[in-house]
Protein backbone atom coordinates (compact mmCIF):
# COMPACT_ATOMS: atom_id res chain seq x y z
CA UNK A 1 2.71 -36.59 -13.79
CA UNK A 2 5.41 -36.30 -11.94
CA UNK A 3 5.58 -32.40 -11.76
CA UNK A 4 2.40 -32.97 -10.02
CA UNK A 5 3.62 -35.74 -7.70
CA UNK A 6 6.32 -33.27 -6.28
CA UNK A 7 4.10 -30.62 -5.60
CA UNK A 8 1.50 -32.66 -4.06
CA UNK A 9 4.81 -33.74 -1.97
CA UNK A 10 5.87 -30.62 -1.51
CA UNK A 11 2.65 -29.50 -0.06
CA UNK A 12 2.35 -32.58 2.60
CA UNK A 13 6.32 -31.46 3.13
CA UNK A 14 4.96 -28.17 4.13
CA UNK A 15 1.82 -29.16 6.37
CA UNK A 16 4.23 -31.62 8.48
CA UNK A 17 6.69 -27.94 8.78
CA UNK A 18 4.12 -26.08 9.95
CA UNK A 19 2.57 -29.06 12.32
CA UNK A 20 5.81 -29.40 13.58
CA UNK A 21 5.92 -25.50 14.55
CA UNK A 22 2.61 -26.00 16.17
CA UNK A 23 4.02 -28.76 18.14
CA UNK A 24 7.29 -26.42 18.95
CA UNK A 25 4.93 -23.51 20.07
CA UNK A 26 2.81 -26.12 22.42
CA UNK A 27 5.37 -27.43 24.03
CA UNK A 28 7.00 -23.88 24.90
CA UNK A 29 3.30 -23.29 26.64
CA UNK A 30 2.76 -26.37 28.50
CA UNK A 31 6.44 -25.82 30.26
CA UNK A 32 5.29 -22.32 30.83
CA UNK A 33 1.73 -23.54 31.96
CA UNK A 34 4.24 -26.18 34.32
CA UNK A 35 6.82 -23.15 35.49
CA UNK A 36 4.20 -21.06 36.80
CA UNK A 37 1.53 -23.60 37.92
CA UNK A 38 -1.42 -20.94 36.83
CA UNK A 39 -3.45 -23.83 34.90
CA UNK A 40 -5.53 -26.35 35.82
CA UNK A 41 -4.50 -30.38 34.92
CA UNK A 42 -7.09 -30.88 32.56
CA UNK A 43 -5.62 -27.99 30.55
CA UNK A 44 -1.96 -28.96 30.83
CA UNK A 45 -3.54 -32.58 29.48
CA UNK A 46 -5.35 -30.97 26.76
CA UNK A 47 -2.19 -29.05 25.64
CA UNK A 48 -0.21 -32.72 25.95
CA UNK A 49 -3.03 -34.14 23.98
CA UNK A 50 -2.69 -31.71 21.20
CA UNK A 51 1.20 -31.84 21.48
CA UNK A 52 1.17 -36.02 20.42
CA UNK A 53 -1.85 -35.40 17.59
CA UNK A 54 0.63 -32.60 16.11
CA UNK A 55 3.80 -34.59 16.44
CA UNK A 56 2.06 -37.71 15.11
CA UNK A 57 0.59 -36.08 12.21
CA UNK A 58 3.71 -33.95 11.39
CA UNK A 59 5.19 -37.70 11.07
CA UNK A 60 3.03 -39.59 9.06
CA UNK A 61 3.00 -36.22 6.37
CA UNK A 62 6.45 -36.23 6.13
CA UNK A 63 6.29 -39.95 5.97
CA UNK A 64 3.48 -39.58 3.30
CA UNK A 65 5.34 -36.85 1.30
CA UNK A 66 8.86 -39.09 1.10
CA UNK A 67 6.15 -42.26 -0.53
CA UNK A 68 4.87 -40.04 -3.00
CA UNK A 69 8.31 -38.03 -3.92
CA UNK A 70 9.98 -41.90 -4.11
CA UNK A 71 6.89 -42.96 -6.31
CA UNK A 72 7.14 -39.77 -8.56
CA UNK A 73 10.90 -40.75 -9.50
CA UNK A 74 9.47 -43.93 -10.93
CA UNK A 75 8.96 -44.43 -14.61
CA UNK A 76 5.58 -43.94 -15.58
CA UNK A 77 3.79 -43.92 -18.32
C-alpha cells in the first residue's frame, strides 16, 4: 500500500511541476502582452485569470501530494 501511496504522490508531485511551468510560461506572456501593449484588457485579464487557477492548483497538488506521502509513511495494515 504504500508503494502505491508514493506513486499516487508522485504523480500529484508531477501535475503541480508542470502547472507550475504553465504558470511560468503565462506570466512570461502577459508581461510581453504588457511590454508591447498589442492586446486587448479582457485578454491580459483572461491570461491573469488563468495565471491564479494555475498557481492555486499547482499549490493545493503539491499540498495534496505532501498529505498522502506523510500518510503513506504511516503503519498500516
Amino acid at each position: 500500500m504504500r508503494e502505491r501511496l508514493a506513486a499516487h504522490a508522485a504523480v500529484l508531485r508531477a501535475d503541480a511541476r508542470a502547472l507550475t511551468e504553465c504558470a511560468e510560461r503565462l506570466r512570461e506572456i502577459e508581461a510581453r502582452l504588457e511590454a508591447h501593449g498589442a492586446a486587448p484588457p479582457w485578454l491580459s485579464e483572461s491570461v491573469g485569470a488563468h495565471l491564479a487557477a494555475c498557481a492555486t492548483a499547482a499549490a493545493d497538488l503539491a499540498e495534496a501530494a505532501a498529505r498522502l506521502h506523510r500518510y503513506g509513511g504511516r503503519t498500516h495494515p
